[in-house]
N, C-alpha and C. Protein backbone atom coordinates (compact mmCIF):
# COMPACT_ATOMS: atom_id res chain seq x y z
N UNK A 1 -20.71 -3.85 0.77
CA UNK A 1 -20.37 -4.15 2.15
C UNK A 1 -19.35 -5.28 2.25
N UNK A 2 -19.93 -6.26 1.45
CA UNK A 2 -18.99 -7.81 1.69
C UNK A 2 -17.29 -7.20 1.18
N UNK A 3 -17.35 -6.38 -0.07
CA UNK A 3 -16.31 -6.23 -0.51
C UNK A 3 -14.69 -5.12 0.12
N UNK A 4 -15.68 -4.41 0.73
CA UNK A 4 -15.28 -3.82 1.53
C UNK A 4 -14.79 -4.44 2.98
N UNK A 5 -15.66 -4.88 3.64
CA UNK A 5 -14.84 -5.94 4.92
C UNK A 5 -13.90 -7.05 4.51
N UNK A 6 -13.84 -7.53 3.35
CA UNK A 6 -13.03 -8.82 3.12
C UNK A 6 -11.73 -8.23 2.44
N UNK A 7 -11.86 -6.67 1.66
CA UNK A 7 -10.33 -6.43 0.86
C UNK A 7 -10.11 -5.13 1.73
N UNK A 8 -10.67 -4.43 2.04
CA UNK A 8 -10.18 -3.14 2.98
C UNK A 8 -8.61 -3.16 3.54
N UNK A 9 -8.85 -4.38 4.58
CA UNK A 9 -7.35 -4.52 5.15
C UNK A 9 -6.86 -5.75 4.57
N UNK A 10 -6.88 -6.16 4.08
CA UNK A 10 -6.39 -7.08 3.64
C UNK A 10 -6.42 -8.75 3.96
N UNK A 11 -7.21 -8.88 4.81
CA UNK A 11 -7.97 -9.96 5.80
C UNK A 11 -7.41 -11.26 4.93
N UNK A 12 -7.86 -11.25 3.46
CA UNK A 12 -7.26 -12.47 2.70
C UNK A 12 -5.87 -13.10 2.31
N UNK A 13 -4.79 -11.73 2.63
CA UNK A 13 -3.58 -12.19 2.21
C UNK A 13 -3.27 -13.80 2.76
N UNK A 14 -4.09 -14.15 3.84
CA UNK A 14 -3.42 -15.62 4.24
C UNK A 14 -3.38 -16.31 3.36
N UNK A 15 -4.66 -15.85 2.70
CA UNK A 15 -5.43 -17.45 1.82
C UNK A 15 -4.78 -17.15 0.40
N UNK A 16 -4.82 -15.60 -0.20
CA UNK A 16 -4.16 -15.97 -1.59
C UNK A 16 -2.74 -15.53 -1.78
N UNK A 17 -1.97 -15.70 -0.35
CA UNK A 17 -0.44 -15.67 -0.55
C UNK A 17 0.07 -14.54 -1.81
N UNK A 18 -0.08 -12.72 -1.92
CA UNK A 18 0.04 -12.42 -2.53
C UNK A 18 1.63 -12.11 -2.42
N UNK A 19 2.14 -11.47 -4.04
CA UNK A 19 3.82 -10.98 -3.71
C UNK A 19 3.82 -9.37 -3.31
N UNK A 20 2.68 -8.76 -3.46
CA UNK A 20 2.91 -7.20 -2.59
C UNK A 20 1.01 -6.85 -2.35
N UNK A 21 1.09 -5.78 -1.84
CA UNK A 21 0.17 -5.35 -1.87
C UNK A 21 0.20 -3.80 -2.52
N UNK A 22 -0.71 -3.05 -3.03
CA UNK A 22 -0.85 -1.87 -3.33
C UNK A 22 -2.31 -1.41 -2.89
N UNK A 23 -1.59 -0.06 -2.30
CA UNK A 23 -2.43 0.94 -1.49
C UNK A 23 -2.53 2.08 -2.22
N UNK A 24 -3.66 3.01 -1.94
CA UNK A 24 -3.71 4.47 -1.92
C UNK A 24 -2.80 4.76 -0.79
N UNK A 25 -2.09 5.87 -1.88
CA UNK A 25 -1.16 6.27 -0.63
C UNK A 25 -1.78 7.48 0.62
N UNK A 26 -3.41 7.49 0.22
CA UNK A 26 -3.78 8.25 1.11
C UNK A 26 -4.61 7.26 2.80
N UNK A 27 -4.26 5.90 2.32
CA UNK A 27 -4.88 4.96 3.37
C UNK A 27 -3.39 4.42 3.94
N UNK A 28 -2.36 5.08 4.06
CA UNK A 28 -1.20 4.12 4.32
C UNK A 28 -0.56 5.80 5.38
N UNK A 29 -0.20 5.18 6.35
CA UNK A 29 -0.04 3.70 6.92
C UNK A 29 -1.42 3.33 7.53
N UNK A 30 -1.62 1.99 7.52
CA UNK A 30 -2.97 1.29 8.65
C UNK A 30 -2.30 0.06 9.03
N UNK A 31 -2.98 -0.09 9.73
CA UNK A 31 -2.64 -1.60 10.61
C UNK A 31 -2.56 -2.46 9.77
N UNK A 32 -3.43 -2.64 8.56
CA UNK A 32 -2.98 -4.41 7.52
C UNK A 32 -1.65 -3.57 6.97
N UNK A 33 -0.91 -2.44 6.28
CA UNK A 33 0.11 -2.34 6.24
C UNK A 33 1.15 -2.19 7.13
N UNK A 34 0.71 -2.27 7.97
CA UNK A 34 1.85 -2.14 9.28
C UNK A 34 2.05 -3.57 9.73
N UNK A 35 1.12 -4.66 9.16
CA UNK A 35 1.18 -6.25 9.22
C UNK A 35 2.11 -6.25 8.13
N UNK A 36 1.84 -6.50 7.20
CA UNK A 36 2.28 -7.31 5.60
C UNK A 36 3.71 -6.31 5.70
N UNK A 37 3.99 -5.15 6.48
CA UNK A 37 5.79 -5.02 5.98
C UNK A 37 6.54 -5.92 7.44
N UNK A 38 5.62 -6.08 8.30
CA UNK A 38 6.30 -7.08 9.37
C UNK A 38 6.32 -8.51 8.95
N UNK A 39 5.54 -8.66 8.13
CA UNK A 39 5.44 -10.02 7.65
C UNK A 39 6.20 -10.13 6.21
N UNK A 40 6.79 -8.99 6.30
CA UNK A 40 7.86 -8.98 4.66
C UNK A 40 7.07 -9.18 3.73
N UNK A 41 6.07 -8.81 3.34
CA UNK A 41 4.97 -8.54 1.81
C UNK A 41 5.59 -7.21 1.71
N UNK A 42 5.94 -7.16 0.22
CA UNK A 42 6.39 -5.59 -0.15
C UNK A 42 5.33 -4.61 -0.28
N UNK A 43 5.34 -3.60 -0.04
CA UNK A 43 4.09 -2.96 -0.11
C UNK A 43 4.00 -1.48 -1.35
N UNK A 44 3.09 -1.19 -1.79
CA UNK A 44 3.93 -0.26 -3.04
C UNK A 44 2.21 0.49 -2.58
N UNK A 45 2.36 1.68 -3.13
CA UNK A 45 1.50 2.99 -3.10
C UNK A 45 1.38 3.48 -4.36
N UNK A 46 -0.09 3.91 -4.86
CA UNK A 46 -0.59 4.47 -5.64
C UNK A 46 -1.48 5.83 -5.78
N UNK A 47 -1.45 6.55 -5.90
CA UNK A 47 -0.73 7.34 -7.69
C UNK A 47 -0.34 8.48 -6.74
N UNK A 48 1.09 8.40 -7.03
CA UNK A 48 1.70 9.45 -6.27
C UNK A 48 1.97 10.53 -7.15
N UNK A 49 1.11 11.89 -6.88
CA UNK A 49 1.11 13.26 -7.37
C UNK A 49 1.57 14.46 -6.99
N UNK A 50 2.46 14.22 -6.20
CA UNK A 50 3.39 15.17 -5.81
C UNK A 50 4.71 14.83 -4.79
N UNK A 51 5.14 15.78 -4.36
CA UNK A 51 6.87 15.27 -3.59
C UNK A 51 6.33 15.12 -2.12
N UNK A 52 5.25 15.28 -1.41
CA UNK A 52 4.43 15.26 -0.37
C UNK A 52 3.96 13.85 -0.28
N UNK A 53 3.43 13.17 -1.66
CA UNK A 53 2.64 12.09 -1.73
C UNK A 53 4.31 11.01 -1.46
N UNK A 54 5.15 11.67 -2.35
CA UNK A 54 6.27 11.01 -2.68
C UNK A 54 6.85 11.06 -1.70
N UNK A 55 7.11 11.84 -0.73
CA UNK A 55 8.18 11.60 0.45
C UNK A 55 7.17 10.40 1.61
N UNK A 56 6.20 10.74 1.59
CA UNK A 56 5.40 9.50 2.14
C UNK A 56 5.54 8.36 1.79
N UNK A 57 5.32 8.32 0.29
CA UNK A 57 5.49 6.73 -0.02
C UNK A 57 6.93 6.01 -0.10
N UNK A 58 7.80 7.33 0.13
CA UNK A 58 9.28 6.72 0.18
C UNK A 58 9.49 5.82 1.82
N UNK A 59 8.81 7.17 2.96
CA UNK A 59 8.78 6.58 4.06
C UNK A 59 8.35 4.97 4.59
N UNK A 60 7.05 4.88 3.82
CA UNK A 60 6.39 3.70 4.03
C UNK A 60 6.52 2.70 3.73
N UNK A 61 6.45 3.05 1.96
CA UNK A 61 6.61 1.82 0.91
C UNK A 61 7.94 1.35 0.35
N UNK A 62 7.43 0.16 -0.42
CA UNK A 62 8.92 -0.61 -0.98
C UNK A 62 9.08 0.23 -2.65
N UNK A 63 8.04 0.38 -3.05
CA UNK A 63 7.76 1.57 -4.46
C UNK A 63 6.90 2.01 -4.62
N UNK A 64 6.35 2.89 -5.78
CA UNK A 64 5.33 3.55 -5.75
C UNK A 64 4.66 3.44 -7.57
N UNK A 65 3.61 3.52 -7.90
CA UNK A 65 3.14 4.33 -8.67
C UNK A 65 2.89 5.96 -8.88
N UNK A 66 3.32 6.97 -9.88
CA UNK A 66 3.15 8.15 -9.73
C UNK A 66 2.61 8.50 -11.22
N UNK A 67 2.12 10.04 -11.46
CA UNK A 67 1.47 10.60 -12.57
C UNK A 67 1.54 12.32 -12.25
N UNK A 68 2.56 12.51 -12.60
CA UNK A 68 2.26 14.10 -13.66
C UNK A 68 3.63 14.73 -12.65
N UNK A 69 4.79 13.89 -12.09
CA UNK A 69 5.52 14.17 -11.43
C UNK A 69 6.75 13.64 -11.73
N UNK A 70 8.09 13.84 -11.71
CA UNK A 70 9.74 13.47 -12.07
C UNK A 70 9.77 12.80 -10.65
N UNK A 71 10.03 11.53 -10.46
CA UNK A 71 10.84 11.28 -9.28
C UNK A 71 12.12 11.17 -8.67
């Protein structure tokens, strides 16, 4: 429970000043990423498995992680 309400959205970036965040690219976009790219935190997406996952995370993100795909 605790871990989930405190990293879900990202509630802590104040306190540990990170340099990006990484998401499932199946939880993006949400509101803590729709914060942290207004607030210029780069944001990168994980594990992108196809050109579907990939044209999304091009839309959203600053980069991506991918597996079993040419980008």
């Amino acid at each position: 429970f605790w871990k989930d309400l405190l990293f879900s959205d990202a509630r802590l970036k104040s306190i540990t000043n990170p340099d990006f965040l990484a998401y499932n690219i199946h939880d993006i976009p949400n509101k803590a990423t729709d914060k942290a790219k207004s607030d210029g935190l780069l944001l990168l997406a994980w594990t992108i498995k196809n050109d579907i996952e990939r044209q999304k995370a091009e839309r959203y993100c600053d980069n991506f992680m991918f597996d079993h795909i040419r980008p």
